[in-house]
ModelCIF file with pLDDT and N, C-alpha, C, O atoms, coordinates in Angstrom:
data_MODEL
#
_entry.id   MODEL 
#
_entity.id                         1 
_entity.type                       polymer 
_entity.pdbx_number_of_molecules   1 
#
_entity_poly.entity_id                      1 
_entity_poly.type                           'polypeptide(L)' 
_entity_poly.nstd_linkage                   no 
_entity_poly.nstd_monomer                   no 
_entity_poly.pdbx_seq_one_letter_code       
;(UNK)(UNK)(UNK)(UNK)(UNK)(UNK)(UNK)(UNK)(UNK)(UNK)(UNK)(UNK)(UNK)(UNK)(UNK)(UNK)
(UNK)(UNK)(UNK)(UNK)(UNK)(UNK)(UNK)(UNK)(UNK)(UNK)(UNK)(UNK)(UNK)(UNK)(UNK)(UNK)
(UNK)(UNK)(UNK)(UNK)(UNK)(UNK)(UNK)(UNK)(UNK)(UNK)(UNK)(UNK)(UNK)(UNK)(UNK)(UNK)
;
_entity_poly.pdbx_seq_one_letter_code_can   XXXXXXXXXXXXXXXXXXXXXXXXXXXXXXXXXXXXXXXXXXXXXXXX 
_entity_poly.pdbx_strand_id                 A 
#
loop_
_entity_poly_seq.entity_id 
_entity_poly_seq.num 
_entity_poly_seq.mon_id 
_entity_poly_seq.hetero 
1 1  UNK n 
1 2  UNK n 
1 3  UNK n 
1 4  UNK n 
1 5  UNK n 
1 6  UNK n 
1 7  UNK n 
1 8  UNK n 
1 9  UNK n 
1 10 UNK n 
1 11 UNK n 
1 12 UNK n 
1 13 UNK n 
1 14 UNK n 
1 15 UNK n 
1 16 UNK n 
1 17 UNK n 
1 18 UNK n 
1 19 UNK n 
1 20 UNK n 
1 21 UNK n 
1 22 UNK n 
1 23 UNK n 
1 24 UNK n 
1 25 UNK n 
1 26 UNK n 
1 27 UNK n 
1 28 UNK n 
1 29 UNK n 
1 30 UNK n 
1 31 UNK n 
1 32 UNK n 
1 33 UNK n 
1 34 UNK n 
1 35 UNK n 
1 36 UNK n 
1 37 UNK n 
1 38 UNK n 
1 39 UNK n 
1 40 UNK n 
1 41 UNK n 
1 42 UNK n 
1 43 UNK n 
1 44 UNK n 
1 45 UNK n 
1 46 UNK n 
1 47 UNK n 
1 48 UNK n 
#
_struct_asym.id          A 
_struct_asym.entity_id   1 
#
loop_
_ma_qa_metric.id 
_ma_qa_metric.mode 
_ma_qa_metric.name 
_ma_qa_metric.software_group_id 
_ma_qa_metric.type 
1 global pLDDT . pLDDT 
2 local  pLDDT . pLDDT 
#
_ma_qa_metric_global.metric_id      1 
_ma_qa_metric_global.metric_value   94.48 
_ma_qa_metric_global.model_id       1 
_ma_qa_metric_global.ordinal_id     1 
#
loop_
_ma_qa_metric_local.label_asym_id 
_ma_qa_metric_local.label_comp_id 
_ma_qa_metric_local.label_seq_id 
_ma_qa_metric_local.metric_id 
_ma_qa_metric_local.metric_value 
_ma_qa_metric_local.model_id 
_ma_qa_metric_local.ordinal_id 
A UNK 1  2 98.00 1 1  
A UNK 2  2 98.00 1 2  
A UNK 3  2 97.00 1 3  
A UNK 4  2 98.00 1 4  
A UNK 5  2 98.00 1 5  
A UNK 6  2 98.00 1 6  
A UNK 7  2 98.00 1 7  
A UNK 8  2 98.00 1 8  
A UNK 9  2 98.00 1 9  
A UNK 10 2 98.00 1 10 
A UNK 11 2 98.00 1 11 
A UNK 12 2 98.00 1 12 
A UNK 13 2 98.00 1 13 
A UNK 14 2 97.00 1 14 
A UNK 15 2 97.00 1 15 
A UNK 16 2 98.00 1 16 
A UNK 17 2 97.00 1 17 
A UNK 18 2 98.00 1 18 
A UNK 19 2 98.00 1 19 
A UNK 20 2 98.00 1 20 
A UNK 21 2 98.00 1 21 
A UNK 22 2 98.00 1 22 
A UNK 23 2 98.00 1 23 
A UNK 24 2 97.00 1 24 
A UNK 25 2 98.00 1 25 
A UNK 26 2 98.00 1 26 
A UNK 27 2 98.00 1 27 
A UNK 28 2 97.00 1 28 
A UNK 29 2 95.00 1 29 
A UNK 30 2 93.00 1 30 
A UNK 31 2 94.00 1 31 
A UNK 32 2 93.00 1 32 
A UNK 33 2 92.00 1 33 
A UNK 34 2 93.00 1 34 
A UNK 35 2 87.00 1 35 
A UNK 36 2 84.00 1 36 
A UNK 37 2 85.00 1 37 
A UNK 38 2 84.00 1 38 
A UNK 39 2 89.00 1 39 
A UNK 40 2 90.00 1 40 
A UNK 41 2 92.00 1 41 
A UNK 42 2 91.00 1 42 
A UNK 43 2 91.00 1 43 
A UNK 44 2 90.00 1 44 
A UNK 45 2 89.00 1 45 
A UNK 46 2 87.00 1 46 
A UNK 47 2 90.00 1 47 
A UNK 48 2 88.00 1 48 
#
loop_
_atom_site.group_PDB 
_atom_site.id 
_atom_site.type_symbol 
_atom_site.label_atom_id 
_atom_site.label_alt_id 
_atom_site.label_comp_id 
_atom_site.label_asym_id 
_atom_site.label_entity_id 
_atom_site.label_seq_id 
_atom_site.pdbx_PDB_ins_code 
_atom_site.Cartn_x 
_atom_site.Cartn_y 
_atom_site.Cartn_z 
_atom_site.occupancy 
_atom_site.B_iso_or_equiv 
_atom_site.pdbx_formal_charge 
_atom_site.auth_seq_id 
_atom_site.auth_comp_id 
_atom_site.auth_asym_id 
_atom_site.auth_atom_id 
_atom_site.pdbx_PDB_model_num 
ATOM 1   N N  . UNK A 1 1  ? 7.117   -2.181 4.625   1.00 98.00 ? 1  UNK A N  1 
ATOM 2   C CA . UNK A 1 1  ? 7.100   -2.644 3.235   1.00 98.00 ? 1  UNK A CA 1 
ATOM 3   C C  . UNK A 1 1  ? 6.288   -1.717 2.346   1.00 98.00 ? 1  UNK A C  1 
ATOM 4   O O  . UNK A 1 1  ? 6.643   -1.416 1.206   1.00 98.00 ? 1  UNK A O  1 
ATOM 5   N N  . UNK A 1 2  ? 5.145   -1.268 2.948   1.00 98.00 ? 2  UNK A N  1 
ATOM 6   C CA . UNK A 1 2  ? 4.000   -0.700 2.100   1.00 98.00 ? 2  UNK A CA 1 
ATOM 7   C C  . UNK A 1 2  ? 4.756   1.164  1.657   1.00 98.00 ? 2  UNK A C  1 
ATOM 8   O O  . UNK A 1 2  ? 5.090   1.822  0.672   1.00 98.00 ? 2  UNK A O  1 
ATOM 9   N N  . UNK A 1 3  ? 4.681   1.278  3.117   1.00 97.00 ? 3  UNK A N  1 
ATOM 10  C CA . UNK A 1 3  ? 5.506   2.470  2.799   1.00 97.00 ? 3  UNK A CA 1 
ATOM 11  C C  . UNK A 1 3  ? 6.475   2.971  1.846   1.00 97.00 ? 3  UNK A C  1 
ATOM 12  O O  . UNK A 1 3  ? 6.282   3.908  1.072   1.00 97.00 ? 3  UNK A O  1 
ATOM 13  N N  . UNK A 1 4  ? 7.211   2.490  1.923   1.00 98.00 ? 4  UNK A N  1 
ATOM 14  C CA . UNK A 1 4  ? 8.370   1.847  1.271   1.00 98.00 ? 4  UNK A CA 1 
ATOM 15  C C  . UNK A 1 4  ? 8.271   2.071  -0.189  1.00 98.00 ? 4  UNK A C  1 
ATOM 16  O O  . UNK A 1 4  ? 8.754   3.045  -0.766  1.00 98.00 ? 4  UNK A O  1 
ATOM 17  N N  . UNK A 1 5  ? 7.495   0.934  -0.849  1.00 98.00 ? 5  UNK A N  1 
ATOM 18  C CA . UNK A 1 5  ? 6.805   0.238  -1.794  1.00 98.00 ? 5  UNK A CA 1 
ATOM 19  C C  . UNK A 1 5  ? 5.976   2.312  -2.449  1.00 98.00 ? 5  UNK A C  1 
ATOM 20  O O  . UNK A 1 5  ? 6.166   3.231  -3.246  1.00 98.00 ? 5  UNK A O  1 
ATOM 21  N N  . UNK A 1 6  ? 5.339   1.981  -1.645  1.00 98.00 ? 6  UNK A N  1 
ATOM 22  C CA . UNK A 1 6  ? 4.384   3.250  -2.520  1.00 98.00 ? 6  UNK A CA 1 
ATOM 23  C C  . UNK A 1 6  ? 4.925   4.569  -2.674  1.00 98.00 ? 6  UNK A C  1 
ATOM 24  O O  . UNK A 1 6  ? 4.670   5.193  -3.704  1.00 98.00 ? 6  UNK A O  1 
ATOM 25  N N  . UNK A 1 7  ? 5.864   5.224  -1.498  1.00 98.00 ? 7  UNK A N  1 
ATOM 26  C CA . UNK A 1 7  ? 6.670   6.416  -1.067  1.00 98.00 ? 7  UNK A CA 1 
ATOM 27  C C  . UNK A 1 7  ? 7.695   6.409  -2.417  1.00 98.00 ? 7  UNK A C  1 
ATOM 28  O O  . UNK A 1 7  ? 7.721   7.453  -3.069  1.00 98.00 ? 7  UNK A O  1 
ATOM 29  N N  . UNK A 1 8  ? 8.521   5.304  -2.856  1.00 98.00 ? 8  UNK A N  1 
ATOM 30  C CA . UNK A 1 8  ? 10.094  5.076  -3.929  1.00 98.00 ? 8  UNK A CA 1 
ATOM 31  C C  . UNK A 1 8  ? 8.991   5.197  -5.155  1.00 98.00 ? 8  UNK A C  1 
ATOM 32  O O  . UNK A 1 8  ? 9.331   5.807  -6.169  1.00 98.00 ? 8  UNK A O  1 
ATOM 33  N N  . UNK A 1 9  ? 7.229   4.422  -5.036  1.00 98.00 ? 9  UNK A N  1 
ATOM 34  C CA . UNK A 1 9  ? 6.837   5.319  -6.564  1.00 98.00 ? 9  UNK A CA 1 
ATOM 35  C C  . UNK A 1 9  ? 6.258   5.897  -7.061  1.00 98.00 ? 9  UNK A C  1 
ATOM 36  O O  . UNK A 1 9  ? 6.105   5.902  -8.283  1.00 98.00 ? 9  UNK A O  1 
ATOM 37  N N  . UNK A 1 10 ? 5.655   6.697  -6.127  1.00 98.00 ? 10 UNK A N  1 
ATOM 38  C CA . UNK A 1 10 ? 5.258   8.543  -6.057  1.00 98.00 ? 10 UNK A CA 1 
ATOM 39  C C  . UNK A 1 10 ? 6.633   9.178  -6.077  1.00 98.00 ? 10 UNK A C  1 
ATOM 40  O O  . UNK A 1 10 ? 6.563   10.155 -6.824  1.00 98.00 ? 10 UNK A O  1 
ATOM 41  N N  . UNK A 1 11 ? 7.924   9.040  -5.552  1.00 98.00 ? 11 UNK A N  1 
ATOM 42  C CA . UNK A 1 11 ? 8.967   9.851  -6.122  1.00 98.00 ? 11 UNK A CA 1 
ATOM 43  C C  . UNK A 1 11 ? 9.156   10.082 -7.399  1.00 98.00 ? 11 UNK A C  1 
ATOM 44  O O  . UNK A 1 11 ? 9.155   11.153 -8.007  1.00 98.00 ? 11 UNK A O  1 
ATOM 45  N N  . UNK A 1 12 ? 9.364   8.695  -7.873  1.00 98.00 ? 12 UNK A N  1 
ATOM 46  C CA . UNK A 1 12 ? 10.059  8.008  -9.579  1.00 98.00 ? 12 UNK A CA 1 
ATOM 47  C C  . UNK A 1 12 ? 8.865   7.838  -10.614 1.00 98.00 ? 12 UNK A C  1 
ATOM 48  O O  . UNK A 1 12 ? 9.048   7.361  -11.735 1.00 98.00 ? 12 UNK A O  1 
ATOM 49  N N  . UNK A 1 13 ? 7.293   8.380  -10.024 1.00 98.00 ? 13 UNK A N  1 
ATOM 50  C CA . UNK A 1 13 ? 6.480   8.444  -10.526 1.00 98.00 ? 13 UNK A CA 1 
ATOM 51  C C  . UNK A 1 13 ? 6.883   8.601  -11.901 1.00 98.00 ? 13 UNK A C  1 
ATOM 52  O O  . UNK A 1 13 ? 7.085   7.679  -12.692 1.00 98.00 ? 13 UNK A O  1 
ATOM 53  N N  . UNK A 1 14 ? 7.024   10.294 -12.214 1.00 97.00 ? 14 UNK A N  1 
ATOM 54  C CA . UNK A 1 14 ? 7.400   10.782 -13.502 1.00 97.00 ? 14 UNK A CA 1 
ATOM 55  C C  . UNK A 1 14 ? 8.797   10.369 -14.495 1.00 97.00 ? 14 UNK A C  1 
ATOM 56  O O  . UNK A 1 14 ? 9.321   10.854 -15.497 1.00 97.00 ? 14 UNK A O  1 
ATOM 57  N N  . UNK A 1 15 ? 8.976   9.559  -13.877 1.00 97.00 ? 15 UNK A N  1 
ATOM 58  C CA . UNK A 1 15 ? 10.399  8.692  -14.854 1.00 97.00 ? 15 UNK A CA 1 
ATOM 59  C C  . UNK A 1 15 ? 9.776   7.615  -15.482 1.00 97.00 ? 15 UNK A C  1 
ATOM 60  O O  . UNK A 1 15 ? 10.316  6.857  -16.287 1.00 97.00 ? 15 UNK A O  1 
ATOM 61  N N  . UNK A 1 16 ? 8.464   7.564  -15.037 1.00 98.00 ? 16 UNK A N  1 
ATOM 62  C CA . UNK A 1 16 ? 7.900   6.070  -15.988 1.00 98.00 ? 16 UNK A CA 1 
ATOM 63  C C  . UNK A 1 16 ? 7.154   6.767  -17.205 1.00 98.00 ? 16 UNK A C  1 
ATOM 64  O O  . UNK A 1 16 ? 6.264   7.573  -16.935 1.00 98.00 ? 16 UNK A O  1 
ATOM 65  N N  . UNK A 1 17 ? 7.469   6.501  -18.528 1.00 97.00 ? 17 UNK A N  1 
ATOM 66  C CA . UNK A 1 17 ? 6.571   7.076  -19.408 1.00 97.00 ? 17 UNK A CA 1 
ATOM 67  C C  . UNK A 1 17 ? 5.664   6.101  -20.166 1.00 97.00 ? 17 UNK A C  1 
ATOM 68  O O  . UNK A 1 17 ? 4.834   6.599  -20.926 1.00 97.00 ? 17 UNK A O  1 
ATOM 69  N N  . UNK A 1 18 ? 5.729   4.734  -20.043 1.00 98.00 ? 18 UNK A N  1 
ATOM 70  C CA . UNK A 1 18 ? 4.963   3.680  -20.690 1.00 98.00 ? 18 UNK A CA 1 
ATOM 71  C C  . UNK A 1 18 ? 4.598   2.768  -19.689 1.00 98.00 ? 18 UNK A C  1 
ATOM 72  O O  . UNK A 1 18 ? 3.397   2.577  -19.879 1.00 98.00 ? 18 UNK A O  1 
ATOM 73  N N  . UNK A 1 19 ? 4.938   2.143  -18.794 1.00 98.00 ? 19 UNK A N  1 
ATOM 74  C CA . UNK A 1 19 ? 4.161   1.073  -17.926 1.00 98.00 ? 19 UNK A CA 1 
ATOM 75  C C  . UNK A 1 19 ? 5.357   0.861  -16.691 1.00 98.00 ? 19 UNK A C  1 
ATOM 76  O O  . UNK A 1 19 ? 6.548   0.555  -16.766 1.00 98.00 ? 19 UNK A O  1 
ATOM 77  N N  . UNK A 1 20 ? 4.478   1.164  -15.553 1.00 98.00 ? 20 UNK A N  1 
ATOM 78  C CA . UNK A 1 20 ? 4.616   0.843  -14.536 1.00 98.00 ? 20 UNK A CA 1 
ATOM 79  C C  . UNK A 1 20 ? 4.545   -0.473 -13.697 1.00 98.00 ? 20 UNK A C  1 
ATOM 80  O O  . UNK A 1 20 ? 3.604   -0.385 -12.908 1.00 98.00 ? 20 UNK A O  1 
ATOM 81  N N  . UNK A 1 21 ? 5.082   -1.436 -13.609 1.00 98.00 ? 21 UNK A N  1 
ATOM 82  C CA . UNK A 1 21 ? 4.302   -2.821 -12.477 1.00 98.00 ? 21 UNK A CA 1 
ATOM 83  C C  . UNK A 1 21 ? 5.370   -2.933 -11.283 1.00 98.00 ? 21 UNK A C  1 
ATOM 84  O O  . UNK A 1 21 ? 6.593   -3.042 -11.197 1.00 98.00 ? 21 UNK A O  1 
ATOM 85  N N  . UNK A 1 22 ? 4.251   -2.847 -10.385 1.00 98.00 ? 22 UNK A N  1 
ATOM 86  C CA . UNK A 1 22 ? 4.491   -3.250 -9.081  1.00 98.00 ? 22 UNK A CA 1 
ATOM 87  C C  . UNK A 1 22 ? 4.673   -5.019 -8.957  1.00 98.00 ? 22 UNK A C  1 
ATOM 88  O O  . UNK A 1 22 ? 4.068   -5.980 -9.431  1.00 98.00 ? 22 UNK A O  1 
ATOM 89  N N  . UNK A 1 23 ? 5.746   -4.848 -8.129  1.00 98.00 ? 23 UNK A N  1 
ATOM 90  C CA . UNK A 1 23 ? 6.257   -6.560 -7.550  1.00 98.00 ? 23 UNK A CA 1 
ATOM 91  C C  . UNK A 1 23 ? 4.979   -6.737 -6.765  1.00 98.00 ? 23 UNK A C  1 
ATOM 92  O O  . UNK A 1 23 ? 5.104   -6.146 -5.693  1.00 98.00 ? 23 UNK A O  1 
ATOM 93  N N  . UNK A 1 24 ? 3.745   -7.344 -6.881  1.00 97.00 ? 24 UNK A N  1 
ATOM 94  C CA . UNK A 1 24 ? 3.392   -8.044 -5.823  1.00 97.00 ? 24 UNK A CA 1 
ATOM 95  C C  . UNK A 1 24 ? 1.664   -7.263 -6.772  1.00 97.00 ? 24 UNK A C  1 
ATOM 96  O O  . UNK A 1 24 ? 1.508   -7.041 -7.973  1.00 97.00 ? 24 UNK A O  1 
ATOM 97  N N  . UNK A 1 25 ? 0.482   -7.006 -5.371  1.00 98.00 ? 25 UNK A N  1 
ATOM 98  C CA . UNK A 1 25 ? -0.916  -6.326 -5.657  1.00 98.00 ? 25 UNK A CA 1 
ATOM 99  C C  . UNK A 1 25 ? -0.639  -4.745 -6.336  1.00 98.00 ? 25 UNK A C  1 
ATOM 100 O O  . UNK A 1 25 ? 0.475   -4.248 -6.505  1.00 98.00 ? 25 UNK A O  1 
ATOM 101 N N  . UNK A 1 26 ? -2.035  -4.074 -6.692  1.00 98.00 ? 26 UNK A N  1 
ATOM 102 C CA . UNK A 1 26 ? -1.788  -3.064 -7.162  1.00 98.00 ? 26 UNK A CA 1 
ATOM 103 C C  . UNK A 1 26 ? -1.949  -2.259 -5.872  1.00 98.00 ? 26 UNK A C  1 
ATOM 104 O O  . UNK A 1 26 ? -1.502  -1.116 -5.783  1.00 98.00 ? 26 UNK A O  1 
ATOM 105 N N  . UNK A 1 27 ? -2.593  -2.870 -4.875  1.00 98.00 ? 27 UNK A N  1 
ATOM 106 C CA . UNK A 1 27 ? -3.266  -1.914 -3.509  1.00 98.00 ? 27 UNK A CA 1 
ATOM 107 C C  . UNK A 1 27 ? -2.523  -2.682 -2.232  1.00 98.00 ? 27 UNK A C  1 
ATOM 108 O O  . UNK A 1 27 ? -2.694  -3.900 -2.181  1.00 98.00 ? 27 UNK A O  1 
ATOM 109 N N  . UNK A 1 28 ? -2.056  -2.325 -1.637  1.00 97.00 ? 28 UNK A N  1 
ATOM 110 C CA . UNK A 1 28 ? -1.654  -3.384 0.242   1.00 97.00 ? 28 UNK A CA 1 
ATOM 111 C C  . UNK A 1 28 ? -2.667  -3.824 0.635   1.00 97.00 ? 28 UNK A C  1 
ATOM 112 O O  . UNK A 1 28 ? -3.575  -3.368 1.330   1.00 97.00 ? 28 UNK A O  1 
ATOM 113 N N  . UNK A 1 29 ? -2.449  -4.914 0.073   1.00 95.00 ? 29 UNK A N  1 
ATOM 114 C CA . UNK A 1 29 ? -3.817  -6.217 0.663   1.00 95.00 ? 29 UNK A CA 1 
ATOM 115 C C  . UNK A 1 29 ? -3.566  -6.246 2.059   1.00 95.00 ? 29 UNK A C  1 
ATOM 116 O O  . UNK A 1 29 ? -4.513  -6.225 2.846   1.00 95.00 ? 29 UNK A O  1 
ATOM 117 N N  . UNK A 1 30 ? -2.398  -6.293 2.448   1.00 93.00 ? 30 UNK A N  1 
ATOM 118 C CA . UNK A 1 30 ? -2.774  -6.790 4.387   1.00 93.00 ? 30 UNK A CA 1 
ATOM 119 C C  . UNK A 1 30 ? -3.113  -5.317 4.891   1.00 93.00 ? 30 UNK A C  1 
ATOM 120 O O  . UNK A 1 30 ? -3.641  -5.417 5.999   1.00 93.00 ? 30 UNK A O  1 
ATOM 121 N N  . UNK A 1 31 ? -3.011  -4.057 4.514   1.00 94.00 ? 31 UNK A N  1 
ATOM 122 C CA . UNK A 1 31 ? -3.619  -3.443 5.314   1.00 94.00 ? 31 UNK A CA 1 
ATOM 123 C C  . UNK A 1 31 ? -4.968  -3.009 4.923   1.00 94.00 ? 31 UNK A C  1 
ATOM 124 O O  . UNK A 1 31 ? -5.537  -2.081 5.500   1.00 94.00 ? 31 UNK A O  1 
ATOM 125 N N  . UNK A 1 32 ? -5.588  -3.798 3.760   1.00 93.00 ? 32 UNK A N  1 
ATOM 126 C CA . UNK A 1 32 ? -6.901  -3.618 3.189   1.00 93.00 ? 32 UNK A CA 1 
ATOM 127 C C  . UNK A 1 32 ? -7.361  -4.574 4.452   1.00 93.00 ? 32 UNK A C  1 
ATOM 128 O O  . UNK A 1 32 ? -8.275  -4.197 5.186   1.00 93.00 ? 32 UNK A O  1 
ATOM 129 N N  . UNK A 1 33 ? -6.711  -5.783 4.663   1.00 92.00 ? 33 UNK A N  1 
ATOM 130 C CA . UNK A 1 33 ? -7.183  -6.864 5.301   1.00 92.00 ? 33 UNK A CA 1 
ATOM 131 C C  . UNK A 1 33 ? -7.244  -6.525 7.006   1.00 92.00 ? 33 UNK A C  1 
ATOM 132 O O  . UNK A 1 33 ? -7.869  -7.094 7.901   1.00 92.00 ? 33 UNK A O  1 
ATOM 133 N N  . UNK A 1 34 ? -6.472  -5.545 7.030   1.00 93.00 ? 34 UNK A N  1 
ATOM 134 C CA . UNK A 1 34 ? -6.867  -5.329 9.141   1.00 93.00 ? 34 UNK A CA 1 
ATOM 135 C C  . UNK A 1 34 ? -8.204  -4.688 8.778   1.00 93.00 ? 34 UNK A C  1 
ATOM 136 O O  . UNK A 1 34 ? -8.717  -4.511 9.883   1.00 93.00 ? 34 UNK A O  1 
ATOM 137 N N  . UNK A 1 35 ? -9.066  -4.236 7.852   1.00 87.00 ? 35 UNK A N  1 
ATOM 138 C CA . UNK A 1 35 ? -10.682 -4.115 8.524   1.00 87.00 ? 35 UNK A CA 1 
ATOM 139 C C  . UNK A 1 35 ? -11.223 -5.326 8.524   1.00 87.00 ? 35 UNK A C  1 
ATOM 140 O O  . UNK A 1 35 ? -12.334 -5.302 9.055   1.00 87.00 ? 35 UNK A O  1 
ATOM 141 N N  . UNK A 1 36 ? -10.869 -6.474 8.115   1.00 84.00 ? 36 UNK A N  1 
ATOM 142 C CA . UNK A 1 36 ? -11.382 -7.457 8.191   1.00 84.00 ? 36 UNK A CA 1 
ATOM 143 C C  . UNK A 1 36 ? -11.243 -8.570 9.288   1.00 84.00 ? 36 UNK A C  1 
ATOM 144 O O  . UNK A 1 36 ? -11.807 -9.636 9.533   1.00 84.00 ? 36 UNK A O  1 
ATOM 145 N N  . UNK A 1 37 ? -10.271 -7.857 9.810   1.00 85.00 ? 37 UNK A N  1 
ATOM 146 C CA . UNK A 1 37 ? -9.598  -8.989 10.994  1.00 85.00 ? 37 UNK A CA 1 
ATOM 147 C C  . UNK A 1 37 ? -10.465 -8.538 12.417  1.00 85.00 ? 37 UNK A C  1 
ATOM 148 O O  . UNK A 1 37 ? -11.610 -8.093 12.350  1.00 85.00 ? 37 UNK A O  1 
ATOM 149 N N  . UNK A 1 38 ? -9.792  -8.712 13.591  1.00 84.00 ? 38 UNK A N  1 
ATOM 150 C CA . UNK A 1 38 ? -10.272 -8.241 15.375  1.00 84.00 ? 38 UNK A CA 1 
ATOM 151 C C  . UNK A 1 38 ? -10.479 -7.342 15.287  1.00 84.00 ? 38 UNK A C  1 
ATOM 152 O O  . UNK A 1 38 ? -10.588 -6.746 14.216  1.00 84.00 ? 38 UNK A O  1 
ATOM 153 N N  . UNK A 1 39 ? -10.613 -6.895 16.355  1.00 89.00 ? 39 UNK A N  1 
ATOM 154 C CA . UNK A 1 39 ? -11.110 -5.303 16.922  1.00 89.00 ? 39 UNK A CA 1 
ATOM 155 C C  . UNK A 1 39 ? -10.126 -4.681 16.626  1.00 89.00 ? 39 UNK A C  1 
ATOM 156 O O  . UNK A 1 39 ? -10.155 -3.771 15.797  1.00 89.00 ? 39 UNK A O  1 
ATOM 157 N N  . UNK A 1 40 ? -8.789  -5.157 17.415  1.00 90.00 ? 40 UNK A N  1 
ATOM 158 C CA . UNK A 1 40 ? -7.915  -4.245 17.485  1.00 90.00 ? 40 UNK A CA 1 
ATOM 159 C C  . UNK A 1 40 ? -7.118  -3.792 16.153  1.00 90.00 ? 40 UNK A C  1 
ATOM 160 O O  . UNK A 1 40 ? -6.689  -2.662 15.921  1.00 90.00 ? 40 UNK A O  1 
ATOM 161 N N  . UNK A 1 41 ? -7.011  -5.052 15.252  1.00 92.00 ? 41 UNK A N  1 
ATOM 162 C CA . UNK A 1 41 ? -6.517  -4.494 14.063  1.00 92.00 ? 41 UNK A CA 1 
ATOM 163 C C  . UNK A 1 41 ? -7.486  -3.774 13.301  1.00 92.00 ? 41 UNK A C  1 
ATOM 164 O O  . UNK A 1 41 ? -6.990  -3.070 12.421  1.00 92.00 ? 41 UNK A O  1 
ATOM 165 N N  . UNK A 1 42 ? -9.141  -3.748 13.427  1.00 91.00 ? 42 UNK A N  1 
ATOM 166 C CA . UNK A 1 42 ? -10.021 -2.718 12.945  1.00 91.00 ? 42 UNK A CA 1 
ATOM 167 C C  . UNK A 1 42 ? -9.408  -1.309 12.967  1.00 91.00 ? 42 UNK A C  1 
ATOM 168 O O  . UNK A 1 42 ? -9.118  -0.560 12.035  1.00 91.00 ? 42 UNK A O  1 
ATOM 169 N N  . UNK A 1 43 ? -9.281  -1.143 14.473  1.00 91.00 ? 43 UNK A N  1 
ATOM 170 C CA . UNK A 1 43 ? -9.281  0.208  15.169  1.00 91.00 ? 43 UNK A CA 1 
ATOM 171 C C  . UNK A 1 43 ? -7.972  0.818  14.924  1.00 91.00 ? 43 UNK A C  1 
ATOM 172 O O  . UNK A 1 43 ? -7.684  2.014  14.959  1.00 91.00 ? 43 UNK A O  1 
ATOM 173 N N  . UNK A 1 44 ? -7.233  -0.178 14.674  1.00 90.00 ? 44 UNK A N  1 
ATOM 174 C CA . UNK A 1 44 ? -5.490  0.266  14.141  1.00 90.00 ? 44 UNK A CA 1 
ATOM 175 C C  . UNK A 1 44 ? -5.535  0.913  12.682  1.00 90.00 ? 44 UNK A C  1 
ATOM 176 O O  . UNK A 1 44 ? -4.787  1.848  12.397  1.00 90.00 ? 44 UNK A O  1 
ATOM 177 N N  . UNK A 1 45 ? -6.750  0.196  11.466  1.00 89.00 ? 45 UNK A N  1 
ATOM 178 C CA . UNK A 1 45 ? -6.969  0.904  10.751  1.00 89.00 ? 45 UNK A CA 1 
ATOM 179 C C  . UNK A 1 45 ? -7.210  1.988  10.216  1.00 89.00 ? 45 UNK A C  1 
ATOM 180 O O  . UNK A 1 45 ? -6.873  2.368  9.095   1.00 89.00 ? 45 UNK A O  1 
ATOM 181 N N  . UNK A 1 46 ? -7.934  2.637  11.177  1.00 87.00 ? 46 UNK A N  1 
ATOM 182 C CA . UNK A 1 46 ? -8.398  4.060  11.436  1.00 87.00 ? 46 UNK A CA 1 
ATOM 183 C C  . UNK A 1 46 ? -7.466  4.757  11.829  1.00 87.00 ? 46 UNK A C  1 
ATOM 184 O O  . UNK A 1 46 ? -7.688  5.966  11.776  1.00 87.00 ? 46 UNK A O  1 
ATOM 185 N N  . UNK A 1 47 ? -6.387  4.414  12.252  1.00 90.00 ? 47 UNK A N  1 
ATOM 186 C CA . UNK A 1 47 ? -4.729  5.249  12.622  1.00 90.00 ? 47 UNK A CA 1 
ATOM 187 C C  . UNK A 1 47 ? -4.412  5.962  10.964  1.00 90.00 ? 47 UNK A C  1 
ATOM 188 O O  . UNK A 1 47 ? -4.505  5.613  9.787   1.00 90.00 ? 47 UNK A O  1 
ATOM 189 N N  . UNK A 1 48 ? -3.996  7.148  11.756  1.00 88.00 ? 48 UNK A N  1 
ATOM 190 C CA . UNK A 1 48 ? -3.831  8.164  10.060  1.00 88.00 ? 48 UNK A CA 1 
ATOM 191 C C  . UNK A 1 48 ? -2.593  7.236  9.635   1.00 88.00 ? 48 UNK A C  1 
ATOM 192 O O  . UNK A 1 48 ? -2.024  7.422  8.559   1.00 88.00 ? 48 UNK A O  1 
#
């Protein structure tokens, strides 16, 4: 989703000349949220 989401608007970036909005947060809350979760989704965070 995130990918997705951020990759289609860094392409189409420069086609916006007045306002941009994203469907949903301005940042990916659930992968803000794996440092907050277990170990393992900590450590998954740190994955490039």
């Amino acid at each position: 989703l995130y990918l997705a989401e951020s990759a289609h608007a860094l392409e189409h970036a420069e086609k916006v000349s007045d306002l941009l909005v994203l469907d949903g947060p301005l940042y990916p809350v659930e992968l803000l949220n794996w440092r907050e979760r277990d170990a393992e989704l900590r450590e998954l965070a740190e994955e490039l």
